[in-house]
Protein backbone atom coordinates (compact mmCIF):
# COMPACT_ATOMS: atom_id res chain seq x y z
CA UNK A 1 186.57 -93.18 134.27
CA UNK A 2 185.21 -94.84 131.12
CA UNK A 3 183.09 -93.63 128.10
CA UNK A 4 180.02 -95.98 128.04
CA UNK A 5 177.31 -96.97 126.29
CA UNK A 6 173.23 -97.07 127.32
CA UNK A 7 172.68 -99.19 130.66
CA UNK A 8 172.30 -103.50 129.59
CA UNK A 9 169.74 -105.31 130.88
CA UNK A 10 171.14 -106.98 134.72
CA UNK A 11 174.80 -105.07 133.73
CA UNK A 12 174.60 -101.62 134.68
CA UNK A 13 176.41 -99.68 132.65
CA UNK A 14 179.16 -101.33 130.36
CA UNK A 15 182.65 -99.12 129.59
CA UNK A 16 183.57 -99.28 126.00
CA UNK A 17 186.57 -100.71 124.48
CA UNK A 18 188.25 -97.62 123.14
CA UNK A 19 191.30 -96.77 123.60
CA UNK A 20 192.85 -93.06 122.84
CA UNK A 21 195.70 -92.89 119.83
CA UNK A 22 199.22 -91.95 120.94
CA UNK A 23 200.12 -88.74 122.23
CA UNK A 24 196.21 -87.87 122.55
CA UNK A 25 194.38 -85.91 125.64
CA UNK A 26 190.86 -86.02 126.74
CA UNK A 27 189.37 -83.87 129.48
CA UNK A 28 185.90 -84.34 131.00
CA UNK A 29 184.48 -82.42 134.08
CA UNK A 30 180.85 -82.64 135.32
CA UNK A 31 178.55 -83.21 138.41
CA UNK A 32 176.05 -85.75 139.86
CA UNK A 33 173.45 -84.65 142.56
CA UNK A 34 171.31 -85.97 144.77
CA UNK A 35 167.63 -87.30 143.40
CA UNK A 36 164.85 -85.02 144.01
CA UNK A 37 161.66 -86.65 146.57
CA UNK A 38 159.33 -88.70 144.70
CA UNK A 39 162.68 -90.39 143.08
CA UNK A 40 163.45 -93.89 143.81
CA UNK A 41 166.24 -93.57 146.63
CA UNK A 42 165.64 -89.51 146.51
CA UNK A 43 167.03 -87.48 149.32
CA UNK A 44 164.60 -84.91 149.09
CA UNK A 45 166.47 -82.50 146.81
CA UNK A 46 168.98 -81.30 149.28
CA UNK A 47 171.15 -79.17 146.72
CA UNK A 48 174.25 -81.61 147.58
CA UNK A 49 176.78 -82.12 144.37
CA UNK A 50 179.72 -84.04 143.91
CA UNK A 51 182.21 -82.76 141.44
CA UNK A 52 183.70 -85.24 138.95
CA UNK A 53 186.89 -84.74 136.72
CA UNK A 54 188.98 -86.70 134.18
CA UNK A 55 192.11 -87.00 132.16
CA UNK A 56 192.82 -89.53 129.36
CA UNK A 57 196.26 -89.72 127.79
CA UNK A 58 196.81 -92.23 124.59
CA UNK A 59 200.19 -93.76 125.91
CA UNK A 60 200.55 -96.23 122.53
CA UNK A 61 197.86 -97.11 120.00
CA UNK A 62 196.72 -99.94 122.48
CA UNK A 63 197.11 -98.34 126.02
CA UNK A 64 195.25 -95.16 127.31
CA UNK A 65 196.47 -94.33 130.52
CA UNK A 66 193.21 -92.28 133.05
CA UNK A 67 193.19 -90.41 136.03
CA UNK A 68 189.85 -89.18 137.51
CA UNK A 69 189.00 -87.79 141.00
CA UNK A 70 185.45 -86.29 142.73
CA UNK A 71 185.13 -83.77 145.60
CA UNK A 72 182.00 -83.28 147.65
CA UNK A 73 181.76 -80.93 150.67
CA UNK A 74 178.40 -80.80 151.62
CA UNK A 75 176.15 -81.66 154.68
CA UNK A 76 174.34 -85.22 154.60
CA UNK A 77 171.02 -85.00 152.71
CA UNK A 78 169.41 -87.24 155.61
CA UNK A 79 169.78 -86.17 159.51
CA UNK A 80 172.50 -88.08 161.33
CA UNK A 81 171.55 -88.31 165.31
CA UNK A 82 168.98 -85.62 164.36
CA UNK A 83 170.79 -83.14 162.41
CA UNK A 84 172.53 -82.78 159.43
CA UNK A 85 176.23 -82.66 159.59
CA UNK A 86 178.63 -81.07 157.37
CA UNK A 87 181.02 -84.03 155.32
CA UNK A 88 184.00 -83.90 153.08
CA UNK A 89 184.88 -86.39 150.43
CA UNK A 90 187.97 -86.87 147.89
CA UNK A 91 188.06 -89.42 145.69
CA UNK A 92 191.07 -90.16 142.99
CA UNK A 93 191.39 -93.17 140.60
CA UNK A 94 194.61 -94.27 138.78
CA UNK A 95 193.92 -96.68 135.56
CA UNK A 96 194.53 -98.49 132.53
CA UNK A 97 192.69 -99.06 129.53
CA UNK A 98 194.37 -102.10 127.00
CA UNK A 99 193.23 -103.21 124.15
CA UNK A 100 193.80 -106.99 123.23
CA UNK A 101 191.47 -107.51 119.89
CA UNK A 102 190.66 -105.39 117.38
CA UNK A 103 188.77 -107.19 114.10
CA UNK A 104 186.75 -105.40 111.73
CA UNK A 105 184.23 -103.99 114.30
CA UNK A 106 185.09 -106.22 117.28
CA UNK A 107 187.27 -104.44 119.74
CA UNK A 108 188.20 -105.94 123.06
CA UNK A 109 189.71 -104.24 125.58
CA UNK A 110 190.38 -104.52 129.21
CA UNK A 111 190.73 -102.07 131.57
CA UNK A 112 191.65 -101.45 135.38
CA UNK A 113 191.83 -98.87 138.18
CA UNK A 114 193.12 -97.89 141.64
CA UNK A 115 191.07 -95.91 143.93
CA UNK A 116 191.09 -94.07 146.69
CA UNK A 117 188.48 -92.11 149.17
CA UNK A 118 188.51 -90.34 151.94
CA UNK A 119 185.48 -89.20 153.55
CA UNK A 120 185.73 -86.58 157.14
CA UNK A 121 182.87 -85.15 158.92
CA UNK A 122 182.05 -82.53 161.58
């Protein structure tokens, strides 16, 4: 749910302080899948995707309000009890972007979210 810039060192990934103007609407939409083999972590390739989606809405010159979600129905990539079994998941994220400092180019913001997932399987 955030734009970001390059991984930091130890951090991860670090959202950016921006905040949307009033009145303005961002979509994004895109996918993540699983590694390939040969990848640290990779589960061999298995075709599986989660679909991501987004919307931003500038709700003052301070506030952008977000809402995101993710949907993956796939089997598991690894067997479970020797097979693979077919999963669901649903994931949806309420949250809040503020922004408490802005100086020259020093912009603080802070920012918040609710989420929730729910995962089924065969």
């Amino acid at each position: 749910m955030t734009d970001s810039v390059p991984d930091a060192p130890g951090l991860g990934v670090v959202p950016g302080a921006e905040v949307l103007p009033v009145g303005a609407l961002t979509l994004s939409g895109g996918y993540t899948t699983t590694p390939t083999s040969g990848v640290e972590g990779g589960g061999g390739g298995s075709g599986n995707q989660t679909y991501l989606g987004g919307v931003g809405w500038g709700a003052t010159d301070r506030t952008t309000v977000l809402f995101g979600f993710g949907v993956n129905d796939d089997p598991t990539y690894a067997p479970v009890n020797g097979g693979n079994i077919g999963q669901q998941q649903v994931a949806v994220a309420l949250g809040v972007r503020k922004r408490f400092l802005e100086a020259g180019r020093l912009r603080m913001a802070v920012q918040g979210s609710s989420e929730a997932i729910w995962i089924t399987s065969d």
